[in-house]
PDB file of N, CA and C in Angstrom:
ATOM      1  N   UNK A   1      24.233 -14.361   2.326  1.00  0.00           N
ATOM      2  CA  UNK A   1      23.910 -13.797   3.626  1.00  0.00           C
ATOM      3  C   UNK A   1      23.639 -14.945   4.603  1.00  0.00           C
ATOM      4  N   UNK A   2      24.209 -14.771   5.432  1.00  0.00           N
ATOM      5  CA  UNK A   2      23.842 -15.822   7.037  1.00  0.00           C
ATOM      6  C   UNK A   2      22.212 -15.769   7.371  1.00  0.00           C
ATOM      7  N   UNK A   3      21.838 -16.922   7.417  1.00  0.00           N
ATOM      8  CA  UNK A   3      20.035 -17.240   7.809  1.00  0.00           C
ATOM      9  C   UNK A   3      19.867 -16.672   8.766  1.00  0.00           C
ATOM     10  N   UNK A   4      20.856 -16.549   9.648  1.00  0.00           N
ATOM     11  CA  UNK A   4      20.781 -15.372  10.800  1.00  0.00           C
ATOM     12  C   UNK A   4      20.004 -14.388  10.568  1.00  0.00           C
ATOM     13  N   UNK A   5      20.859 -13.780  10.084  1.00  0.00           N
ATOM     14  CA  UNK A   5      20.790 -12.456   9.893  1.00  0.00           C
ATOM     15  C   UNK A   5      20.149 -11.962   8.787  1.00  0.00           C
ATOM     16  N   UNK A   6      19.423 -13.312   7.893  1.00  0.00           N
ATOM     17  CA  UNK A   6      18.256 -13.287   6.934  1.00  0.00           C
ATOM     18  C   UNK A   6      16.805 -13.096   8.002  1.00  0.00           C
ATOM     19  N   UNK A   7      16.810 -14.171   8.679  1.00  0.00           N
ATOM     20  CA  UNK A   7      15.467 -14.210   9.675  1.00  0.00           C
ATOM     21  C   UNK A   7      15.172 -12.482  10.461  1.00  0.00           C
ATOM     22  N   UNK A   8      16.209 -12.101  10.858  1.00  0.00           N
ATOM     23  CA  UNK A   8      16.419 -11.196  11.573  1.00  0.00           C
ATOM     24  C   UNK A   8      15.932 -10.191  10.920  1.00  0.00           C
ATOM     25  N   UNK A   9      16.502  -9.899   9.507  1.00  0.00           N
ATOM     26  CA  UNK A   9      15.980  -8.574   8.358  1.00  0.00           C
ATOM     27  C   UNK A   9      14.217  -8.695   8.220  1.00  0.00           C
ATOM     28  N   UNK A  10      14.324 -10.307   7.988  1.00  0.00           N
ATOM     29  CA  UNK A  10      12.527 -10.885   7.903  1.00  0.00           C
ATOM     30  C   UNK A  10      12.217 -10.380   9.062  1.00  0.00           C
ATOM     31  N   UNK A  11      12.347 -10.627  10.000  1.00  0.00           N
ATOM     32  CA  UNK A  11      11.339  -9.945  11.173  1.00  0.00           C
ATOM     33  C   UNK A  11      11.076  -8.259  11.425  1.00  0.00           C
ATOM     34  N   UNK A  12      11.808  -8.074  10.796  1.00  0.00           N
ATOM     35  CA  UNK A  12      11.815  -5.945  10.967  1.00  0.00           C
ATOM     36  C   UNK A  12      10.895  -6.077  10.071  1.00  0.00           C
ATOM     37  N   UNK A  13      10.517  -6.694   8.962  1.00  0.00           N
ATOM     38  CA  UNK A  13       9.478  -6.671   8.016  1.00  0.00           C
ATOM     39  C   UNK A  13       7.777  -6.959   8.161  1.00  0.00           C
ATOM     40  N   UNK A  14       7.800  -8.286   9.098  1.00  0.00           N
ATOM     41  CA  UNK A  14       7.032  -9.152   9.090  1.00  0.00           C
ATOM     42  C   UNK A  14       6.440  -9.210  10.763  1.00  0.00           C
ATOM     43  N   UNK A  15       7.580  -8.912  11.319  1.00  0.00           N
ATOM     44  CA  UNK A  15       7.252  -9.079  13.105  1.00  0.00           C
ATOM     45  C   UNK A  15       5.702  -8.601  13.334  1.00  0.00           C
ATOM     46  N   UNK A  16       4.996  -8.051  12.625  1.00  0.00           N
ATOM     47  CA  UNK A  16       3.960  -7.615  13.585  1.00  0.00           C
ATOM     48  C   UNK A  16       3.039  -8.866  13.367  1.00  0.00           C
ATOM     49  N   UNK A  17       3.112  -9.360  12.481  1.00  0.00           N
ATOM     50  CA  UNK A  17       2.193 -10.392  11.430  1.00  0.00           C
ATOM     51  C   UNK A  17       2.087 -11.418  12.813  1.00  0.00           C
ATOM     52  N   UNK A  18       2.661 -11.733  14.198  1.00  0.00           N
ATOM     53  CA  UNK A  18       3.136 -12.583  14.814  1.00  0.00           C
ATOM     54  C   UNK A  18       2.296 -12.256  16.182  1.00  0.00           C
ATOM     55  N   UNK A  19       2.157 -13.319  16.758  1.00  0.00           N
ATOM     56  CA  UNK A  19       1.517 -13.147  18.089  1.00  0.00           C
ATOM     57  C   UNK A  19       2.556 -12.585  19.174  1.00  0.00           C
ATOM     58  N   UNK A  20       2.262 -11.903  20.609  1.00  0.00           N
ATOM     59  CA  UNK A  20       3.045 -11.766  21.209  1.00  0.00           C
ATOM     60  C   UNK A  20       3.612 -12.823  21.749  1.00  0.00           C
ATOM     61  N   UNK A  21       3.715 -13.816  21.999  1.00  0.00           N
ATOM     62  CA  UNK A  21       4.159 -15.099  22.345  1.00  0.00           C
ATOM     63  C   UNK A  21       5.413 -15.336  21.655  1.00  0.00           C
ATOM     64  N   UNK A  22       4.544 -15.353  20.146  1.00  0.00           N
ATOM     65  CA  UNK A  22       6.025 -15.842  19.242  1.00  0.00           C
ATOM     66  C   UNK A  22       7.122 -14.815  19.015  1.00  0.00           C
ATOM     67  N   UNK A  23       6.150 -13.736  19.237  1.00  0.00           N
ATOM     68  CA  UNK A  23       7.596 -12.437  18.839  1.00  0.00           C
ATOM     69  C   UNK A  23       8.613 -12.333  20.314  1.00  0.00           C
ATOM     70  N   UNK A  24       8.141 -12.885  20.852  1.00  0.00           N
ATOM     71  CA  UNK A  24       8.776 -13.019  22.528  1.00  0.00           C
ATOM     72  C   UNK A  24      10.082 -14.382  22.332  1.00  0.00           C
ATOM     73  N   UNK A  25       9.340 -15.439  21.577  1.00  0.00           N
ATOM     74  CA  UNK A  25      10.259 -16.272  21.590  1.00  0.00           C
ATOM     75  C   UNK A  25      11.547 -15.983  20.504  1.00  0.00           C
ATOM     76  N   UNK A  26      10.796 -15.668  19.472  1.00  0.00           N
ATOM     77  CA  UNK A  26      11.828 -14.762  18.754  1.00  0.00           C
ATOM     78  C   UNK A  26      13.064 -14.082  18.965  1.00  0.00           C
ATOM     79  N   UNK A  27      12.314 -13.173  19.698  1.00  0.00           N
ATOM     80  CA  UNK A  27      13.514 -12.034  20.122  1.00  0.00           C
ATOM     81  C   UNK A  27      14.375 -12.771  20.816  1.00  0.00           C
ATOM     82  N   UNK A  28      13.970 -14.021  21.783  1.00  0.00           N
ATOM     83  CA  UNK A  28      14.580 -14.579  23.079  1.00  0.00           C
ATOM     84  C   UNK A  28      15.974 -15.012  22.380  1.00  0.00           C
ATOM     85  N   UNK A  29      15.633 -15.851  21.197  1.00  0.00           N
ATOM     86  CA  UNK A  29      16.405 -16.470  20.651  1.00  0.00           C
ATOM     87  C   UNK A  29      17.529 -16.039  19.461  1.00  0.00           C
ATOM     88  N   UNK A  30      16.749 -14.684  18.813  1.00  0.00           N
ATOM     89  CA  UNK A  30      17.581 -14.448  17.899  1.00  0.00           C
ATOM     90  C   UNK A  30      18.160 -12.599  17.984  1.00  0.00           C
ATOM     91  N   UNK A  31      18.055 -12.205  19.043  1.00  0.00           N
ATOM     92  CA  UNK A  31      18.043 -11.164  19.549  1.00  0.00           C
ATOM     93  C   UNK A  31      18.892 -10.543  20.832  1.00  0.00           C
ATOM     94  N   UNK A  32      18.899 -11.453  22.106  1.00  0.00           N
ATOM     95  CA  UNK A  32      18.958 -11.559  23.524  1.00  0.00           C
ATOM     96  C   UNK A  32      20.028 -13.104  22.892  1.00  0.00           C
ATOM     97  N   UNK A  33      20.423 -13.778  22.376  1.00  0.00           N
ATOM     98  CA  UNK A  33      20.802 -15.177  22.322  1.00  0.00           C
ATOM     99  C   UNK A  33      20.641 -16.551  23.240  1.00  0.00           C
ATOM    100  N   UNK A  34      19.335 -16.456  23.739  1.00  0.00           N
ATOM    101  CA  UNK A  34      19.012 -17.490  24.286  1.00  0.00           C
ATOM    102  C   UNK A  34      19.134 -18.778  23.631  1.00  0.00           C
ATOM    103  N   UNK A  35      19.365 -19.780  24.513  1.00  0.00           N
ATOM    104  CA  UNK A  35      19.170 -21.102  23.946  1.00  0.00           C
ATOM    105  C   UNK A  35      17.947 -21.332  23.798  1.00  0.00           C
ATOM    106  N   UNK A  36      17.799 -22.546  23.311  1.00  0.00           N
ATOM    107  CA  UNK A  36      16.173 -22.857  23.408  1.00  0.00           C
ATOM    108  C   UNK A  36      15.784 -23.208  24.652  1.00  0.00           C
ATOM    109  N   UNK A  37      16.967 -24.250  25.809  1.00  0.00           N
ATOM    110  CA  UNK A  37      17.115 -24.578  27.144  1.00  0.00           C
ATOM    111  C   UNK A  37      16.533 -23.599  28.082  1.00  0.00           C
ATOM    112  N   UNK A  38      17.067 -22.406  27.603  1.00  0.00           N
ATOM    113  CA  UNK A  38      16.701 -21.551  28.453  1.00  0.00           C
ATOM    114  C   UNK A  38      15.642 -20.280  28.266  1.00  0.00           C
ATOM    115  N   UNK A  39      15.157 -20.353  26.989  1.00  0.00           N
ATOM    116  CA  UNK A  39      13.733 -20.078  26.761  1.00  0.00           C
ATOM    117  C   UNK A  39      13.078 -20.976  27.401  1.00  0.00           C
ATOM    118  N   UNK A  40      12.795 -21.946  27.013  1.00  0.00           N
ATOM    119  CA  UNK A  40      11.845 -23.354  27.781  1.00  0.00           C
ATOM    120  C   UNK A  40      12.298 -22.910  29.005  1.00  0.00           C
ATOM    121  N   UNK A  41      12.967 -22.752  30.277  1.00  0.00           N
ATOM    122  CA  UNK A  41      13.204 -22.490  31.377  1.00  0.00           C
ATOM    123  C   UNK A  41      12.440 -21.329  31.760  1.00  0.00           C
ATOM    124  N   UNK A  42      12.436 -20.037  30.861  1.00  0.00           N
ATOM    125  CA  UNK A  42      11.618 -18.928  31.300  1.00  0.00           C
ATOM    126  C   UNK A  42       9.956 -18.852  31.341  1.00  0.00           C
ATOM    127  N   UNK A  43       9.864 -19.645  29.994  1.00  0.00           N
ATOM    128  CA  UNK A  43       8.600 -19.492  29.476  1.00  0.00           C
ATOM    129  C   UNK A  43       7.802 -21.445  30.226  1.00  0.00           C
ATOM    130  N   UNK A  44       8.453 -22.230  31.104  1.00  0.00           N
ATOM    131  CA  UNK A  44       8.350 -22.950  31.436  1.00  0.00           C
ATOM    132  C   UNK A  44       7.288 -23.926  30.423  1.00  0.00           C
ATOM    133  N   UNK A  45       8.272 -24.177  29.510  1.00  0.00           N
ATOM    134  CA  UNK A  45       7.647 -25.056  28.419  1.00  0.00           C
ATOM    135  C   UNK A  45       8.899 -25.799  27.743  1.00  0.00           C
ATOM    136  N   UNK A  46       8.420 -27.219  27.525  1.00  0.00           N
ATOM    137  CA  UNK A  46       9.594 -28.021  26.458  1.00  0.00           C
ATOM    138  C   UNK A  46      10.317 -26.927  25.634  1.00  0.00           C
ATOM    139  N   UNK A  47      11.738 -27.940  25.702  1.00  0.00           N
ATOM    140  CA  UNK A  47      12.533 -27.124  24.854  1.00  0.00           C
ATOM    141  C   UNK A  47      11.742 -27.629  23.332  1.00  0.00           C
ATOM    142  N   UNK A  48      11.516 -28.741  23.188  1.00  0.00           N
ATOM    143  CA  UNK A  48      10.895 -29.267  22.000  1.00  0.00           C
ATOM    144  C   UNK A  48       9.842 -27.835  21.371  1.00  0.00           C
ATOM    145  N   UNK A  49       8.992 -27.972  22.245  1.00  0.00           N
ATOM    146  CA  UNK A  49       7.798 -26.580  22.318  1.00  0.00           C
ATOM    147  C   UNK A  49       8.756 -25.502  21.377  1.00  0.00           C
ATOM    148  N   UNK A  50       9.394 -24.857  21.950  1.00  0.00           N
ATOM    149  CA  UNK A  50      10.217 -23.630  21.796  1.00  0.00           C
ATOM    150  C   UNK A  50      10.608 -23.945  20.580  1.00  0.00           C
ATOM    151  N   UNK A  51      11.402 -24.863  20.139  1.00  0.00           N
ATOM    152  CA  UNK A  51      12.248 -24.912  19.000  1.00  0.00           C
ATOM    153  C   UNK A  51      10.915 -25.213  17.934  1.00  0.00           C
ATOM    154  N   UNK A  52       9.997 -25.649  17.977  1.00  0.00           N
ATOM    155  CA  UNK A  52       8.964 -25.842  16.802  1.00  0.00           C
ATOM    156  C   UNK A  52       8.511 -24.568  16.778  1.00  0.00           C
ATOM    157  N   UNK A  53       8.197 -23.650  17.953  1.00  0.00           N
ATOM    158  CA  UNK A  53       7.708 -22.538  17.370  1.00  0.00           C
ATOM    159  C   UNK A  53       8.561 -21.556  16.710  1.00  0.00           C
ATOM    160  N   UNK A  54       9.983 -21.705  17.271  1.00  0.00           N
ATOM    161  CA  UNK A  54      10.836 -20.796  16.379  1.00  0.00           C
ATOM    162  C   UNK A  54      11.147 -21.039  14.638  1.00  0.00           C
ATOM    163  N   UNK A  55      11.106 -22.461  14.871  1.00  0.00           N
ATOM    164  CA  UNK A  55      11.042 -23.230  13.545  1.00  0.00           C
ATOM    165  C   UNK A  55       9.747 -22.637  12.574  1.00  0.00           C
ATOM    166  N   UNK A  56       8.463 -23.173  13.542  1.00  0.00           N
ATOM    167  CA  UNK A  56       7.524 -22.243  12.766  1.00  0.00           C
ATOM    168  C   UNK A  56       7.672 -20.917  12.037  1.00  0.00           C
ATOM    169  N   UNK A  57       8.260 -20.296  13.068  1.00  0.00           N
ATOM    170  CA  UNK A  57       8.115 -18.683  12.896  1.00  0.00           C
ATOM    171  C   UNK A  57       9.367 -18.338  11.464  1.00  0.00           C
ATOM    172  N   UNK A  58      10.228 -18.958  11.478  1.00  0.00           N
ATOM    173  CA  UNK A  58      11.224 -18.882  10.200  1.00  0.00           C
ATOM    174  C   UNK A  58      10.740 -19.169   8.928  1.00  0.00           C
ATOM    175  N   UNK A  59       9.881 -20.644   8.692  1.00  0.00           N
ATOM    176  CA  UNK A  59       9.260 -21.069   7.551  1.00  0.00           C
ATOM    177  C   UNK A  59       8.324 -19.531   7.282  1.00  0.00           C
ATOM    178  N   UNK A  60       7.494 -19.062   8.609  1.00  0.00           N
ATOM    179  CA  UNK A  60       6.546 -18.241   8.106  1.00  0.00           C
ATOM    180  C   UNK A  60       7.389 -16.795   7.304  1.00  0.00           C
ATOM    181  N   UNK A  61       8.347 -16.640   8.486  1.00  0.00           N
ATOM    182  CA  UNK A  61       9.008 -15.565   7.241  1.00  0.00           C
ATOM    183  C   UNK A  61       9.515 -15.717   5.960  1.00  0.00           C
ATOM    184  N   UNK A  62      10.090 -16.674   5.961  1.00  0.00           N
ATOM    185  CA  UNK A  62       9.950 -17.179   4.422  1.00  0.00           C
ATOM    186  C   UNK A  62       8.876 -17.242   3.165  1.00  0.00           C
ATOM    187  N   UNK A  63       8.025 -17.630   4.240  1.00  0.00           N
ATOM    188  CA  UNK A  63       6.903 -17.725   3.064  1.00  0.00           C
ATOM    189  C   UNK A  63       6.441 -16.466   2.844  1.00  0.00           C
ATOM    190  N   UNK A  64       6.247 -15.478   3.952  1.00  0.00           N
ATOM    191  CA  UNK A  64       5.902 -14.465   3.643  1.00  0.00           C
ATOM    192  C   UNK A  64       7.017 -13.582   2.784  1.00  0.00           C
ATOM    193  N   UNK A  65       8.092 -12.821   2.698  1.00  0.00           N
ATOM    194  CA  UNK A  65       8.976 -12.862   1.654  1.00  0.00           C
ATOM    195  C   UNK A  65       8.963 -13.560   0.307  1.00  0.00           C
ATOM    196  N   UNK A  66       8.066 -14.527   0.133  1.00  0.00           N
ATOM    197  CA  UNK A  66       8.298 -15.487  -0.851  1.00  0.00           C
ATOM    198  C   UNK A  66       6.871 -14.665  -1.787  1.00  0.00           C
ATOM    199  N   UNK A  67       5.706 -14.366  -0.535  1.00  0.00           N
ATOM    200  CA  UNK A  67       4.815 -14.048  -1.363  1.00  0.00           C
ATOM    201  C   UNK A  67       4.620 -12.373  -1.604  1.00  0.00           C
ATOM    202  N   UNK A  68       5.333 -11.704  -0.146  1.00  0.00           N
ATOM    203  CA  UNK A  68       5.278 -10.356  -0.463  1.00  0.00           C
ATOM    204  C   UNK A  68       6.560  -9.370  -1.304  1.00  0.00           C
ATOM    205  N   UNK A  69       7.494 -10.299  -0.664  1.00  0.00           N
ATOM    206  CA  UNK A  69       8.640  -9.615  -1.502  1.00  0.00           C
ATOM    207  C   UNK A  69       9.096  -8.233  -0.865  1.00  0.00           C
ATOM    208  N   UNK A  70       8.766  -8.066   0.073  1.00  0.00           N
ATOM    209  CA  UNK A  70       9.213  -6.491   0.642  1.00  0.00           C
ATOM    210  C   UNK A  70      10.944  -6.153   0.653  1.00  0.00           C
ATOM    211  N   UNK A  71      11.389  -7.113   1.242  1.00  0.00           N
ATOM    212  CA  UNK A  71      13.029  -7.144   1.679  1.00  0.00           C
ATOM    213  C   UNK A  71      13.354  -6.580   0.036  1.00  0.00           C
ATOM    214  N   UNK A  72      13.046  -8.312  -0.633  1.00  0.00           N
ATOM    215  CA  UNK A  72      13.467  -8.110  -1.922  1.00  0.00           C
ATOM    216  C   UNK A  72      13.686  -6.612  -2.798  1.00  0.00           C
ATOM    217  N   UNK A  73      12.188  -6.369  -2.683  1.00  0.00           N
ATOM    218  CA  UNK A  73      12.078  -4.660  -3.141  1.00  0.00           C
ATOM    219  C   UNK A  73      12.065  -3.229  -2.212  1.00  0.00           C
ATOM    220  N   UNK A  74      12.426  -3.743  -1.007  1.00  0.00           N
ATOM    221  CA  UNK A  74      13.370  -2.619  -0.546  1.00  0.00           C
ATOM    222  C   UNK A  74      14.593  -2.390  -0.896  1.00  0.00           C
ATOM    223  N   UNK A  75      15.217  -3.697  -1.553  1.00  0.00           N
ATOM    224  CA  UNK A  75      16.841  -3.647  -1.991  1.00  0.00           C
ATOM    225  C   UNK A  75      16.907  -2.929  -3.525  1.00  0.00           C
ATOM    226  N   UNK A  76      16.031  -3.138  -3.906  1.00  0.00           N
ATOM    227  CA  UNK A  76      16.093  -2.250  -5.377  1.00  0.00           C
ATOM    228  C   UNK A  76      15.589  -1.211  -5.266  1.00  0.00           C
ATOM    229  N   UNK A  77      15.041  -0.664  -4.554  1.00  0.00           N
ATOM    230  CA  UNK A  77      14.482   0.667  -4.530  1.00  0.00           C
ATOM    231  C   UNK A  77      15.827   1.381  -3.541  1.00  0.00           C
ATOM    232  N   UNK A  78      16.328   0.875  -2.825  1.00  0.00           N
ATOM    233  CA  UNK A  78      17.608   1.532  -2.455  1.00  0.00           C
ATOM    234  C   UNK A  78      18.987   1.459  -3.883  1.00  0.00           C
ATOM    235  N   UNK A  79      19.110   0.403  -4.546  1.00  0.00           N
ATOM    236  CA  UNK A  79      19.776   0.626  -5.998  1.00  0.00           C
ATOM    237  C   UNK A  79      19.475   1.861  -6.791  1.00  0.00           C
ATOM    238  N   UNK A  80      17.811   1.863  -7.058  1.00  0.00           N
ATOM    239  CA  UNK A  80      17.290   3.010  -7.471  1.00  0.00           C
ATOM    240  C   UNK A  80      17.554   4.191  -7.066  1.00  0.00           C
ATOM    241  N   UNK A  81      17.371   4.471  -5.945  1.00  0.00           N
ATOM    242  CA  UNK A  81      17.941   5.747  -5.177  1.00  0.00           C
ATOM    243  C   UNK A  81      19.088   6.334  -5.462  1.00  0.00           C
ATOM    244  N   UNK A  82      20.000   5.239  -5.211  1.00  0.00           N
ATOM    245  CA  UNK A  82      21.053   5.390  -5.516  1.00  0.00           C
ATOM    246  C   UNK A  82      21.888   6.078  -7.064  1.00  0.00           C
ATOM    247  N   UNK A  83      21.070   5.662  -7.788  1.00  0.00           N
ATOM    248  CA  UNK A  83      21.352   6.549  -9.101  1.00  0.00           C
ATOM    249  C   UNK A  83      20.528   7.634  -9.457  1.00  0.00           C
ATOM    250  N   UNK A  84      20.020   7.811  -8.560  1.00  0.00           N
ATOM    251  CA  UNK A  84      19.417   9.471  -8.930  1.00  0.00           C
ATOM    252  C   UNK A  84      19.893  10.131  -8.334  1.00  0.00           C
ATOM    253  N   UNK A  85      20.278  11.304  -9.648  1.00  0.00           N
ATOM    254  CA  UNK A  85      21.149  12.503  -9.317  1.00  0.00           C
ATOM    255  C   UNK A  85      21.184  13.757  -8.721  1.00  0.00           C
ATOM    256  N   UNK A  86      19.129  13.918  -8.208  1.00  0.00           N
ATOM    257  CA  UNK A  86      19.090  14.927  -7.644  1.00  0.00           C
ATOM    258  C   UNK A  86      19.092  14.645  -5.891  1.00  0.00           C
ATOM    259  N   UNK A  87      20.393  15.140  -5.094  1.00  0.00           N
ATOM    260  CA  UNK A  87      19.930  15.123  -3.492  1.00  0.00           C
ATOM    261  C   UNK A  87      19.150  15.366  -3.032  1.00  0.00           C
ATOM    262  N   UNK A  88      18.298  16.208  -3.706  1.00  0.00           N
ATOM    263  CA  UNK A  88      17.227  16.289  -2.672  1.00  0.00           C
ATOM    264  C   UNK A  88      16.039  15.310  -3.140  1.00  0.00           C
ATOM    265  N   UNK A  89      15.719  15.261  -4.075  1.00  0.00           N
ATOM    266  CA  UNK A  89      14.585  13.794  -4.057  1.00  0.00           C
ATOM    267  C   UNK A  89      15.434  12.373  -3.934  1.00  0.00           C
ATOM    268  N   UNK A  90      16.807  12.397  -3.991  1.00  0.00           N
ATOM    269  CA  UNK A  90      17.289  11.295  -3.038  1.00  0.00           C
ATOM    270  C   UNK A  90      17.022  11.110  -1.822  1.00  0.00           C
ATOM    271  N   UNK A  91      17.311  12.273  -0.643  1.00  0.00           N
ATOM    272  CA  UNK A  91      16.953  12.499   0.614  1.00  0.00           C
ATOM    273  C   UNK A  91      15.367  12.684   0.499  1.00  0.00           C
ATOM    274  N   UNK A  92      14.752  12.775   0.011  1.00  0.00           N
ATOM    275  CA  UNK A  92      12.882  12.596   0.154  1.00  0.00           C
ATOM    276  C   UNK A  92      12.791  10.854  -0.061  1.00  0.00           C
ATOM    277  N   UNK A  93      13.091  10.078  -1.026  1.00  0.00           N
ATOM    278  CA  UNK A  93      12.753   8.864  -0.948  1.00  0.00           C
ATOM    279  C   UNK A  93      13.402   8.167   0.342  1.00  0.00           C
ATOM    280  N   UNK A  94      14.818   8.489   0.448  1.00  0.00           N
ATOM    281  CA  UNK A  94      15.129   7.663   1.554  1.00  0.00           C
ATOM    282  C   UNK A  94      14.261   7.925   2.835  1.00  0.00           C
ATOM    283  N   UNK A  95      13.461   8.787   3.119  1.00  0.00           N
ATOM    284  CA  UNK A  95      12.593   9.222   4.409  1.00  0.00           C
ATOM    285  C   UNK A  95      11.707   8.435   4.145  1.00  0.00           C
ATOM    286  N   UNK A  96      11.257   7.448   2.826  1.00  0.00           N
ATOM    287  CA  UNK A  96      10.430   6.869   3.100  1.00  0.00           C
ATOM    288  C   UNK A  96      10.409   5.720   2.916  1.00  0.00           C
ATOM    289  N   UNK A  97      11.512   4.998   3.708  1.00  0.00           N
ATOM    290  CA  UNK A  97      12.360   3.677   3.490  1.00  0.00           C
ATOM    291  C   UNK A  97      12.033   3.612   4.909  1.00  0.00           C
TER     292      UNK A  97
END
């Protein structure tokens, strides 16, 4: 999978864990496709600034994944689902995905 679009899954998970600041720079960058140039332009701060906190904010999803594991075991519990044969407690677990 593209780190992209790894960070991106991490944040539907993890985003709240984050200040509004960083979830702002976040989105700016991996969401909206800002540069960092032009984050630093909005948020009138070094591009340096910007890119350490986005940097920050990736290690942290990582680590958090590393220690909570949610992504991980949302993917097997959708495997799971998947082989059970009754639809309707298929359609009850997936409501609570």
């Amino acid at each position: 999978m593209e780190d992209r679009t790894y960070y991106i899954i991490l944040y539907d998970y993890y985003g709240n864990l984050f200040t509004l600041k960083q979830k702002q720079y976040f989105e700016e960058y991996y969401f909206n496709n800002l540069s960092l140039s032009e984050i630093s332009e909005n948020y009138r701060l070094s591009r340096n600034a910007i890119h350490k906190q986005i940097k920050n904010i990736e290690t942290k999803l990582l680590e958090y994944e590393s220690k909570l594991k949610l992504y991980e075991k949302g993917l097997k519990l959708k495997q799971i689902i998947e082989q059970i044969d009754s639809e309707v407690l298929k359609k009850q677990l997936k409501e609570l995905e």
